[in-house]
PDB file of N, CA and C in Angstrom:
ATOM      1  N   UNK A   1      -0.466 -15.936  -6.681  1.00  0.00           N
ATOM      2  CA  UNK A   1      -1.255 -14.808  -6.207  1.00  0.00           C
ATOM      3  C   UNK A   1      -0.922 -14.575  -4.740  1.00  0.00           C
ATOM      4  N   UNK A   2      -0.498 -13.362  -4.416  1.00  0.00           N
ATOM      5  CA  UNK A   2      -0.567 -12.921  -3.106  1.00  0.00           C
ATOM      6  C   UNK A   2      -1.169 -11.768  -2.685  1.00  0.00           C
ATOM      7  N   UNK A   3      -1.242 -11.765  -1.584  1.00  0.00           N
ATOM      8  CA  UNK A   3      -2.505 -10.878  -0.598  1.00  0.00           C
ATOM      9  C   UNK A   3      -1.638 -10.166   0.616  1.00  0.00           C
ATOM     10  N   UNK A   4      -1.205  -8.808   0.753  1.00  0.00           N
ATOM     11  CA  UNK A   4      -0.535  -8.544   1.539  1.00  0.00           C
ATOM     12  C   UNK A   4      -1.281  -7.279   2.380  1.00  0.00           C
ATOM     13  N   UNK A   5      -0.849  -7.092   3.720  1.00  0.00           N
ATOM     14  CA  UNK A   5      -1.616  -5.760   4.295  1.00  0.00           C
ATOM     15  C   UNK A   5      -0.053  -5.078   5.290  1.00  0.00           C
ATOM     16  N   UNK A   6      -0.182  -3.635   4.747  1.00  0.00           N
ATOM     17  CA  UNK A   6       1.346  -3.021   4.949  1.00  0.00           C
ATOM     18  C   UNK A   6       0.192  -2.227   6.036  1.00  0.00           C
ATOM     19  N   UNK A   7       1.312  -1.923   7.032  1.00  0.00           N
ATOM     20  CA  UNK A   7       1.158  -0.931   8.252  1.00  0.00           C
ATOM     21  C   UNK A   7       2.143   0.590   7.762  1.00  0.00           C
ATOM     22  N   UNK A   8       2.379   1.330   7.082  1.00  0.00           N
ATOM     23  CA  UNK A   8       3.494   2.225   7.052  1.00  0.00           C
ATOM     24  C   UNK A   8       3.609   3.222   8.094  1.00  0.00           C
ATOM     25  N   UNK A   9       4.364   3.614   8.488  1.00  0.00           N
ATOM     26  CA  UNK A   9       4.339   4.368   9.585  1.00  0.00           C
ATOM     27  C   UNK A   9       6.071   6.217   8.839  1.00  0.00           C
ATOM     28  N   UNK A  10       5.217   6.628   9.652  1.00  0.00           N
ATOM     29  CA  UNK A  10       6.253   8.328   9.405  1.00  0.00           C
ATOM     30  C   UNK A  10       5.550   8.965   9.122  1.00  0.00           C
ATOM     31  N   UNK A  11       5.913   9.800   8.275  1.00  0.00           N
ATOM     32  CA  UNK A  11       5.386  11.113   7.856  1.00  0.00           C
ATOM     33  C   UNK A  11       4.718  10.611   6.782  1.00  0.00           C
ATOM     34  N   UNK A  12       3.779  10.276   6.907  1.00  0.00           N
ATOM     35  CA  UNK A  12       2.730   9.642   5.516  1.00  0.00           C
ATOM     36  C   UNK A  12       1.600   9.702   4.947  1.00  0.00           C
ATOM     37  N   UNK A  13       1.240  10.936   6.149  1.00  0.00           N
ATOM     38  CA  UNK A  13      -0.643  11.525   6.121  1.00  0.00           C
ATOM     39  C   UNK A  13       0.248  12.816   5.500  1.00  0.00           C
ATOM     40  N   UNK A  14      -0.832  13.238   4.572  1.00  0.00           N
ATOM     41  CA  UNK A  14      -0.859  14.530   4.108  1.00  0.00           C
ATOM     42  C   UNK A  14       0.630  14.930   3.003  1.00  0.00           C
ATOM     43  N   UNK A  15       1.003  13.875   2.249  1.00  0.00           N
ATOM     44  CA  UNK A  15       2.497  14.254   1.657  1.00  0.00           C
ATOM     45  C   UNK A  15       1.708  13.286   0.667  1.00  0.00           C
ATOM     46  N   UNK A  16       0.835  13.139   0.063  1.00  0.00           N
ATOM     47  CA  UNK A  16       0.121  11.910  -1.126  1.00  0.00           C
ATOM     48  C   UNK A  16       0.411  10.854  -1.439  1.00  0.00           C
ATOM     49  N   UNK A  17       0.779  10.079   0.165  1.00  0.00           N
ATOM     50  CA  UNK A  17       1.413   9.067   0.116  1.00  0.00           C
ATOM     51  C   UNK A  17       0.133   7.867  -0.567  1.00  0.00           C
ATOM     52  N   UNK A  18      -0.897   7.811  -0.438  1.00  0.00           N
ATOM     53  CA  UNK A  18      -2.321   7.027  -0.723  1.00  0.00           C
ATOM     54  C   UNK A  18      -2.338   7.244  -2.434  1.00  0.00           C
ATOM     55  N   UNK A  19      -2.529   8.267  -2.467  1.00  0.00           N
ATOM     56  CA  UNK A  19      -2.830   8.799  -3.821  1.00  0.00           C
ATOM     57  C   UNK A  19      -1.493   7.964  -4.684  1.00  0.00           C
ATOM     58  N   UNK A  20      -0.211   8.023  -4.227  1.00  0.00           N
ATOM     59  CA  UNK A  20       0.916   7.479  -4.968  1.00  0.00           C
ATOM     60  C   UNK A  20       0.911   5.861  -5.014  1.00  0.00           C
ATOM     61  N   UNK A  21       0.697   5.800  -3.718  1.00  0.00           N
ATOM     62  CA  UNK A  21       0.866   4.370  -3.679  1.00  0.00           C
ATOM     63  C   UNK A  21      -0.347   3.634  -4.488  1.00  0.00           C
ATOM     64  N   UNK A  22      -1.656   4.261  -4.876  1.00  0.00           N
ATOM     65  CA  UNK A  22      -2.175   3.588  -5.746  1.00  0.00           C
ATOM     66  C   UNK A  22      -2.162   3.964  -7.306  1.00  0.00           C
ATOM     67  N   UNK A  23      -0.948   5.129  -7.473  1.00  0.00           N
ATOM     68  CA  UNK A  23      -0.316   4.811  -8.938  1.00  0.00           C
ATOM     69  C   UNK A  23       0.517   4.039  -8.937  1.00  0.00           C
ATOM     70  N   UNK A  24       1.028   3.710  -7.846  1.00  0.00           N
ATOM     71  CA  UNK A  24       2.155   2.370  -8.169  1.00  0.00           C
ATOM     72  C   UNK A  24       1.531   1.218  -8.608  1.00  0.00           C
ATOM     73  N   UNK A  25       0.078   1.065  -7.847  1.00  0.00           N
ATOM     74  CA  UNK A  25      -0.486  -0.400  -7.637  1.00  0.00           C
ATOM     75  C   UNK A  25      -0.900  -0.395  -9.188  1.00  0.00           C
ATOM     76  N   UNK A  26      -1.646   0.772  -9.259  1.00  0.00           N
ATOM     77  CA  UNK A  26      -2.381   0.666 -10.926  1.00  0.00           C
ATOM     78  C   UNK A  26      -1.271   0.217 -11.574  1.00  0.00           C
ATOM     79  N   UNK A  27      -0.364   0.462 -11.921  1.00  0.00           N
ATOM     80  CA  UNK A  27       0.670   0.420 -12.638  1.00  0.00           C
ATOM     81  C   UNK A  27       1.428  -1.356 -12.903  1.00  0.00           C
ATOM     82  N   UNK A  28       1.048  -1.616 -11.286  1.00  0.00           N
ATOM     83  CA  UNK A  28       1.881  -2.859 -11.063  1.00  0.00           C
ATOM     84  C   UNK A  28       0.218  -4.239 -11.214  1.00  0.00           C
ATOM     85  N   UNK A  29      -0.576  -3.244 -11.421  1.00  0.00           N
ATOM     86  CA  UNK A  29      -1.863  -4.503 -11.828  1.00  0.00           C
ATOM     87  C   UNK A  29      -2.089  -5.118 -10.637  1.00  0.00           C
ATOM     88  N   UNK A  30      -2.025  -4.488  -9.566  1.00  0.00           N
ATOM     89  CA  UNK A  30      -2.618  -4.886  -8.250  1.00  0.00           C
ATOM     90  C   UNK A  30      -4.056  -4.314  -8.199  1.00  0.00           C
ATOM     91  N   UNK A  31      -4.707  -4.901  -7.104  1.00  0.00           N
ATOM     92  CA  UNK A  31      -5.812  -4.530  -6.557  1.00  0.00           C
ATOM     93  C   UNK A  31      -5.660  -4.312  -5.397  1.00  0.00           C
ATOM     94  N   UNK A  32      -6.519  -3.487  -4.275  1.00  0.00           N
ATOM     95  CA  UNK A  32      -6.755  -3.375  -3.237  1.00  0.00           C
ATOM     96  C   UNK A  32      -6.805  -2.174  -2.433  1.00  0.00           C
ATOM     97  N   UNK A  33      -6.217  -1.362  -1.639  1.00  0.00           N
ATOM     98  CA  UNK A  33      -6.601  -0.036  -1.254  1.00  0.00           C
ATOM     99  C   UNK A  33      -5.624   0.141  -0.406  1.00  0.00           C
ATOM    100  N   UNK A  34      -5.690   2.016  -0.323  1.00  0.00           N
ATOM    101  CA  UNK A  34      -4.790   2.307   0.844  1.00  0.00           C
ATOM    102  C   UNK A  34      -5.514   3.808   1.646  1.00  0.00           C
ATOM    103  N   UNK A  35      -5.329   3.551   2.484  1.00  0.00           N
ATOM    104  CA  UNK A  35      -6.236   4.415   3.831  1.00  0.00           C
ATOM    105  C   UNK A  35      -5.663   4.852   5.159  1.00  0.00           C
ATOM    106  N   UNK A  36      -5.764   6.430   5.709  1.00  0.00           N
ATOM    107  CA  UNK A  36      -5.164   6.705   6.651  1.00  0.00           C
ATOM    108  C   UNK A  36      -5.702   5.986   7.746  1.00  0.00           C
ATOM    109  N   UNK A  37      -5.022   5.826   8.657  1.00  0.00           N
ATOM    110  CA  UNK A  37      -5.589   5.343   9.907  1.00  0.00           C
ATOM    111  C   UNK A  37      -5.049   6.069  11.142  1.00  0.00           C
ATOM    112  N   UNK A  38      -6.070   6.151  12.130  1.00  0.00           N
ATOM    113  CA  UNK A  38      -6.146   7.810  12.844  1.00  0.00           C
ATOM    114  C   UNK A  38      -5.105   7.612  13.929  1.00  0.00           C
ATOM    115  N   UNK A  39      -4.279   6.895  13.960  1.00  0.00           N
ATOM    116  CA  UNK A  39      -2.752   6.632  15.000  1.00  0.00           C
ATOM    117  C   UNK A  39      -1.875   7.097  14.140  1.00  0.00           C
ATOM    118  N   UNK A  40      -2.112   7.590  12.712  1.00  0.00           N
ATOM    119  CA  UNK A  40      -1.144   8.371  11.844  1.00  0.00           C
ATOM    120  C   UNK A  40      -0.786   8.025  10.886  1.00  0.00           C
ATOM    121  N   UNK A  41      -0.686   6.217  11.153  1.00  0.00           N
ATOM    122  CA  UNK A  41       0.205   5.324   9.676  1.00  0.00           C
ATOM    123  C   UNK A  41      -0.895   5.108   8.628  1.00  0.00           C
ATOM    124  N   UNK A  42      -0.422   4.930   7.783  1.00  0.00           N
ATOM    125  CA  UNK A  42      -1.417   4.366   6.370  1.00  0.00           C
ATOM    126  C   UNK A  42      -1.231   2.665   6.231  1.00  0.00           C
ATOM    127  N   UNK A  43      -2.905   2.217   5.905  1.00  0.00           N
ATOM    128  CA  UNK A  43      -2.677   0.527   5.686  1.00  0.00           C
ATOM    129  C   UNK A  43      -2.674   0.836   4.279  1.00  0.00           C
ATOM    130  N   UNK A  44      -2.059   0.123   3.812  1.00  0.00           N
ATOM    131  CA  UNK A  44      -2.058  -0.541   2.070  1.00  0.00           C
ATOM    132  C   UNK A  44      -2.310  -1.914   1.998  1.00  0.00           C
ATOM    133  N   UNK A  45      -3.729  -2.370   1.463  1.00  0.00           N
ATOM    134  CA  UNK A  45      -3.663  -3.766   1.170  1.00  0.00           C
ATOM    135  C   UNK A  45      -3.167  -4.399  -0.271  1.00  0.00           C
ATOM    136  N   UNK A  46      -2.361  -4.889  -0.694  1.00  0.00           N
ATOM    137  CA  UNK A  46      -2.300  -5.108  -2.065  1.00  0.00           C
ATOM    138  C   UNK A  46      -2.400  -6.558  -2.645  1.00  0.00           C
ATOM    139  N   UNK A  47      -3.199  -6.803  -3.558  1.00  0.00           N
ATOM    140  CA  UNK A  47      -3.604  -8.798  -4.074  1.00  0.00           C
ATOM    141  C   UNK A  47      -3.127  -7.996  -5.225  1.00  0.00           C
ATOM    142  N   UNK A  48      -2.794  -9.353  -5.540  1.00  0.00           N
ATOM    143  CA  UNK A  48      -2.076  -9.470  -7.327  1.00  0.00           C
ATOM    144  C   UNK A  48      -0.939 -10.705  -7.455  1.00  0.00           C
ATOM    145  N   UNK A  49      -0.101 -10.608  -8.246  1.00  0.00           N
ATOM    146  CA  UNK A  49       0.986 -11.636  -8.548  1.00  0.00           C
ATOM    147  C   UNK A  49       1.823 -11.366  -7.224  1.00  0.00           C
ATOM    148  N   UNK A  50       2.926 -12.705  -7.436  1.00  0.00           N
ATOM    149  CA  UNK A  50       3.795 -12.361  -6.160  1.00  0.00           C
ATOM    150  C   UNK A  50       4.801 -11.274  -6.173  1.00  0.00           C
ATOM    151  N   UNK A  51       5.581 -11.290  -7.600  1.00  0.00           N
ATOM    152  CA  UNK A  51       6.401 -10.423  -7.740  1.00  0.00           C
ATOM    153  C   UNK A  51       5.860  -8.839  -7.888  1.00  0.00           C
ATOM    154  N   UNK A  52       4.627  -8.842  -8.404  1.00  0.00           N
ATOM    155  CA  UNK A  52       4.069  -7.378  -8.557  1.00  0.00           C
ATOM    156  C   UNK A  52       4.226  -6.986  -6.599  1.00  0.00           C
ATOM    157  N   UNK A  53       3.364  -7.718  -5.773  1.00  0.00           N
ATOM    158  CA  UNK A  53       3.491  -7.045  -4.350  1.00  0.00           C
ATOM    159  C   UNK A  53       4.276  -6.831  -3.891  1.00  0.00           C
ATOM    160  N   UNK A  54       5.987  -7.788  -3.894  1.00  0.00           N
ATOM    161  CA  UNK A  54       7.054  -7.316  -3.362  1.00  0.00           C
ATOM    162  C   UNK A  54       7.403  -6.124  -3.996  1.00  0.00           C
ATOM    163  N   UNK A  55       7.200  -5.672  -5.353  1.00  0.00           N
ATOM    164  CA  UNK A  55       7.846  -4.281  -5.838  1.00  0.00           C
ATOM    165  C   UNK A  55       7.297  -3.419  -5.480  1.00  0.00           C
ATOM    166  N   UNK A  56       5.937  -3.306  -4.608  1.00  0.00           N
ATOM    167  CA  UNK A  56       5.217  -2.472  -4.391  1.00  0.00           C
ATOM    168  C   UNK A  56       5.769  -2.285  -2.865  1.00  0.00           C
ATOM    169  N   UNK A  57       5.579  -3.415  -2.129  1.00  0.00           N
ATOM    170  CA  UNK A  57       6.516  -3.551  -0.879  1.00  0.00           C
ATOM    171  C   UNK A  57       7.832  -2.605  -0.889  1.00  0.00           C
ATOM    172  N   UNK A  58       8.641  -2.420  -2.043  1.00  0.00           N
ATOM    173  CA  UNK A  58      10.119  -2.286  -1.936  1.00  0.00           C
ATOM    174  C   UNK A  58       9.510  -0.770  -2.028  1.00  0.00           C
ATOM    175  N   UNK A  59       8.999  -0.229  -2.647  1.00  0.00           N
ATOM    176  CA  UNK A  59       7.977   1.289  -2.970  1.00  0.00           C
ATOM    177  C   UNK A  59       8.178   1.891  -1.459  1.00  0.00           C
ATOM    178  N   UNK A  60       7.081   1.017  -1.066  1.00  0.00           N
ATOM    179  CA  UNK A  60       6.333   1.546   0.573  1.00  0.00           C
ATOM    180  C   UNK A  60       7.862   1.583   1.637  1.00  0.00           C
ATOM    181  N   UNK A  61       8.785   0.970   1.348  1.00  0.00           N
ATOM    182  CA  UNK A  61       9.584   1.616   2.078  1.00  0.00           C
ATOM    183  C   UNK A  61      10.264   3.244   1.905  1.00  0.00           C
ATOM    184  N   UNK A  62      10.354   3.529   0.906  1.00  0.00           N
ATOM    185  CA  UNK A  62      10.428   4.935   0.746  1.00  0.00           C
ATOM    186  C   UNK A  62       8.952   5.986   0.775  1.00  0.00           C
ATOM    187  N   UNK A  63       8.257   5.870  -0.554  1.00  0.00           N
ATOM    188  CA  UNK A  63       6.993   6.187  -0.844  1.00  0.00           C
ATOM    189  C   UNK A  63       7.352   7.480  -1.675  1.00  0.00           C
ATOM    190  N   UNK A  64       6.209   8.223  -1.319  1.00  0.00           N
ATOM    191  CA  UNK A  64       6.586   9.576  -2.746  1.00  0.00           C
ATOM    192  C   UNK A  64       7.735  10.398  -1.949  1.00  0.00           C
ATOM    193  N   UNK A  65       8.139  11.497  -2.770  1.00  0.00           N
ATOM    194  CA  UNK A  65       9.199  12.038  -2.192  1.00  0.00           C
ATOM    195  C   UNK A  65       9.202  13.181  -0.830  1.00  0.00           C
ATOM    196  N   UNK A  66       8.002  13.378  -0.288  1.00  0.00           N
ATOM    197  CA  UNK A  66       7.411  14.227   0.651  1.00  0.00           C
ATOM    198  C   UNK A  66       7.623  13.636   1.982  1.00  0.00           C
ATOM    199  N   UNK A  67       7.197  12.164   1.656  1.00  0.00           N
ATOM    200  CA  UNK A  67       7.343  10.974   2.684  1.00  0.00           C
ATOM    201  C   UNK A  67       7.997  10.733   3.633  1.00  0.00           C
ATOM    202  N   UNK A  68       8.294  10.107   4.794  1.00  0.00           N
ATOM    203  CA  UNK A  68       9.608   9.799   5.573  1.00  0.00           C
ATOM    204  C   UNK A  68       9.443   8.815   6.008  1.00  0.00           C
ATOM    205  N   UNK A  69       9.311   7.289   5.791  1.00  0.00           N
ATOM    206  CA  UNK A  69       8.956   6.328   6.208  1.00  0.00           C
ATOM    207  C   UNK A  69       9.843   5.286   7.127  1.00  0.00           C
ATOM    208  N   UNK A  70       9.503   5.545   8.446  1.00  0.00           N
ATOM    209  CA  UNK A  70       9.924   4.928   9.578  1.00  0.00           C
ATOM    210  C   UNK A  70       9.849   3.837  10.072  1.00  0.00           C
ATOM    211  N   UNK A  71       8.523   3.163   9.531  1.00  0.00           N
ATOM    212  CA  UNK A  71       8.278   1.728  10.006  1.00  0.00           C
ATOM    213  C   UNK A  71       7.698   1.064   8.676  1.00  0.00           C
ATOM    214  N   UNK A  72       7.334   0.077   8.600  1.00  0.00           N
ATOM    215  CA  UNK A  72       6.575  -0.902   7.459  1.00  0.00           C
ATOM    216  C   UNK A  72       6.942  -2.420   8.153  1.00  0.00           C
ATOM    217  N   UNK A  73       5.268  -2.776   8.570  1.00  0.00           N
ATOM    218  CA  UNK A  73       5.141  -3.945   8.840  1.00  0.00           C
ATOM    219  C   UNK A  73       4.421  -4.211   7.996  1.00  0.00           C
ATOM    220  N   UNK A  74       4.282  -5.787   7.811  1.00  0.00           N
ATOM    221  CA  UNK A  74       3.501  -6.560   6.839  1.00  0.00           C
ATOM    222  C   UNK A  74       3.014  -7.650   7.300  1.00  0.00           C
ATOM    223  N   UNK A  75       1.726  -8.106   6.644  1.00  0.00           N
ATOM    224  CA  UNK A  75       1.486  -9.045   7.499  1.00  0.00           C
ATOM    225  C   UNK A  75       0.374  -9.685   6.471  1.00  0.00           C
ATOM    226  N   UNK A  76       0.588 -11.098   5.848  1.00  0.00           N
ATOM    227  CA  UNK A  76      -0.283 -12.010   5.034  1.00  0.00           C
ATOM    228  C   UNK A  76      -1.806 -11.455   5.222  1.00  0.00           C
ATOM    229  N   UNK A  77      -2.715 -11.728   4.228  1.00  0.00           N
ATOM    230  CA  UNK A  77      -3.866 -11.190   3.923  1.00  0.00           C
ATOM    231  C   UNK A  77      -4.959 -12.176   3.498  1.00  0.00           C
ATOM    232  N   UNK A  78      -5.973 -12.490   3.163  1.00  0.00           N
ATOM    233  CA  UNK A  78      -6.864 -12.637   2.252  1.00  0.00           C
ATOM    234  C   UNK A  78      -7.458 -12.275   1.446  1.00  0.00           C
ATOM    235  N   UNK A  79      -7.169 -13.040   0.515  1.00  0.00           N
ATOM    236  CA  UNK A  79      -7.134 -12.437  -1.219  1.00  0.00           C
ATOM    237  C   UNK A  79      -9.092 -12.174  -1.083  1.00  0.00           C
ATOM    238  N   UNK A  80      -9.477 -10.990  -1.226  1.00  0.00           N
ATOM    239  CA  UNK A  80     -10.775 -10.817  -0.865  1.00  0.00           C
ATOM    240  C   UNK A  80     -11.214 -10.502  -2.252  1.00  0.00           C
ATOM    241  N   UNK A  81     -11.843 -11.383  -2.902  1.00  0.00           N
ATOM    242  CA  UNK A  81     -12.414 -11.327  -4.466  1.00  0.00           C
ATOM    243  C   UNK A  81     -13.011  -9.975  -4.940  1.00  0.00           C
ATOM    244  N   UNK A  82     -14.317  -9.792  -3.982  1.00  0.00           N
ATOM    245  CA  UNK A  82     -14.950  -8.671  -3.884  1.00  0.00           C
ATOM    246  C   UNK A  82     -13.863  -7.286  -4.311  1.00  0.00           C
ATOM    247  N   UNK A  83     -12.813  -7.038  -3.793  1.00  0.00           N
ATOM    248  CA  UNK A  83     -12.437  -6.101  -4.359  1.00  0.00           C
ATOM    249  C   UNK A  83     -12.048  -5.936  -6.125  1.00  0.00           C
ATOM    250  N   UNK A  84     -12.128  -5.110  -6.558  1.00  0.00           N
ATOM    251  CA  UNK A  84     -11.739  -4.629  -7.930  1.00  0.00           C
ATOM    252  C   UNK A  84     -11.360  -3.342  -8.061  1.00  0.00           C
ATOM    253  N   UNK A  85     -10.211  -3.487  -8.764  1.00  0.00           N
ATOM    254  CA  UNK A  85      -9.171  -1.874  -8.743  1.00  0.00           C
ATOM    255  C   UNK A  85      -8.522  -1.581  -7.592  1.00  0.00           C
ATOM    256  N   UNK A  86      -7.713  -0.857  -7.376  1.00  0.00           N
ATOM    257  CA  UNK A  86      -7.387  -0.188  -5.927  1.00  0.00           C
ATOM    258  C   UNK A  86      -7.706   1.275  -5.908  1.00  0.00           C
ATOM    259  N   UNK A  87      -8.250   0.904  -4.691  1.00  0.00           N
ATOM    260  CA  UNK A  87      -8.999   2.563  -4.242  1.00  0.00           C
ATOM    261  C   UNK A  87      -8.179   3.068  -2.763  1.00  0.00           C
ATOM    262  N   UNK A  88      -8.709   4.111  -2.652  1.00  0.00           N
ATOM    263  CA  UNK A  88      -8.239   5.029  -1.649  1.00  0.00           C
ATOM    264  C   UNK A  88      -9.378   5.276  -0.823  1.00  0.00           C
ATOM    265  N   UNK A  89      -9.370   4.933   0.507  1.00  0.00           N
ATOM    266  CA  UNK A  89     -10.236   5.162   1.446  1.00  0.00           C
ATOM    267  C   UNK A  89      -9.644   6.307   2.379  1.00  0.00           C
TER     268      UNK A  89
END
């Protein structure tokens, strides 16, 4: 099980980068959320298996096709139980 929290950075507000990235997660049986944050970039937290987060990881470097993604940092997490599903804040 891993617990990851992505910083994405580019053109990533307003192109459905949130909305996509949590059809990826649904898809990949992750949990956790993704949310603009008002310096521009979007966080994505994602818990699930190890291999499900890196494919989601490999995602967030591109993202949907509107996207232009310039940066992606990452940075270990805590697997926070309380969550269930991934949502969009």
């Amino acid at each position: 099980m891993t617990a990851a929290r992505f910083f994405v950075g580019g053109r990533v507000q307003g192109v459905w980068f949130r909305a996509s990235a949590r059809e990826q997660a649904i898809a990949l049986n992750l949990r956790g959320f993704a949310r603009n944050l008002p310096d521009g970039r979007v966080e994505v937290l994602a818990i699930g298996a190890d291999d499900a987060v890196e494919q989601l990881a490999q995602w967030l470097h591109y993202g949907p096709s509107r996207a232009q993604v310039d940066e992606l940092e990452r940075m270990d997490a805590e697997d926070d139980a309380a969550i269930e599903g991934f949502e969009i804040h």
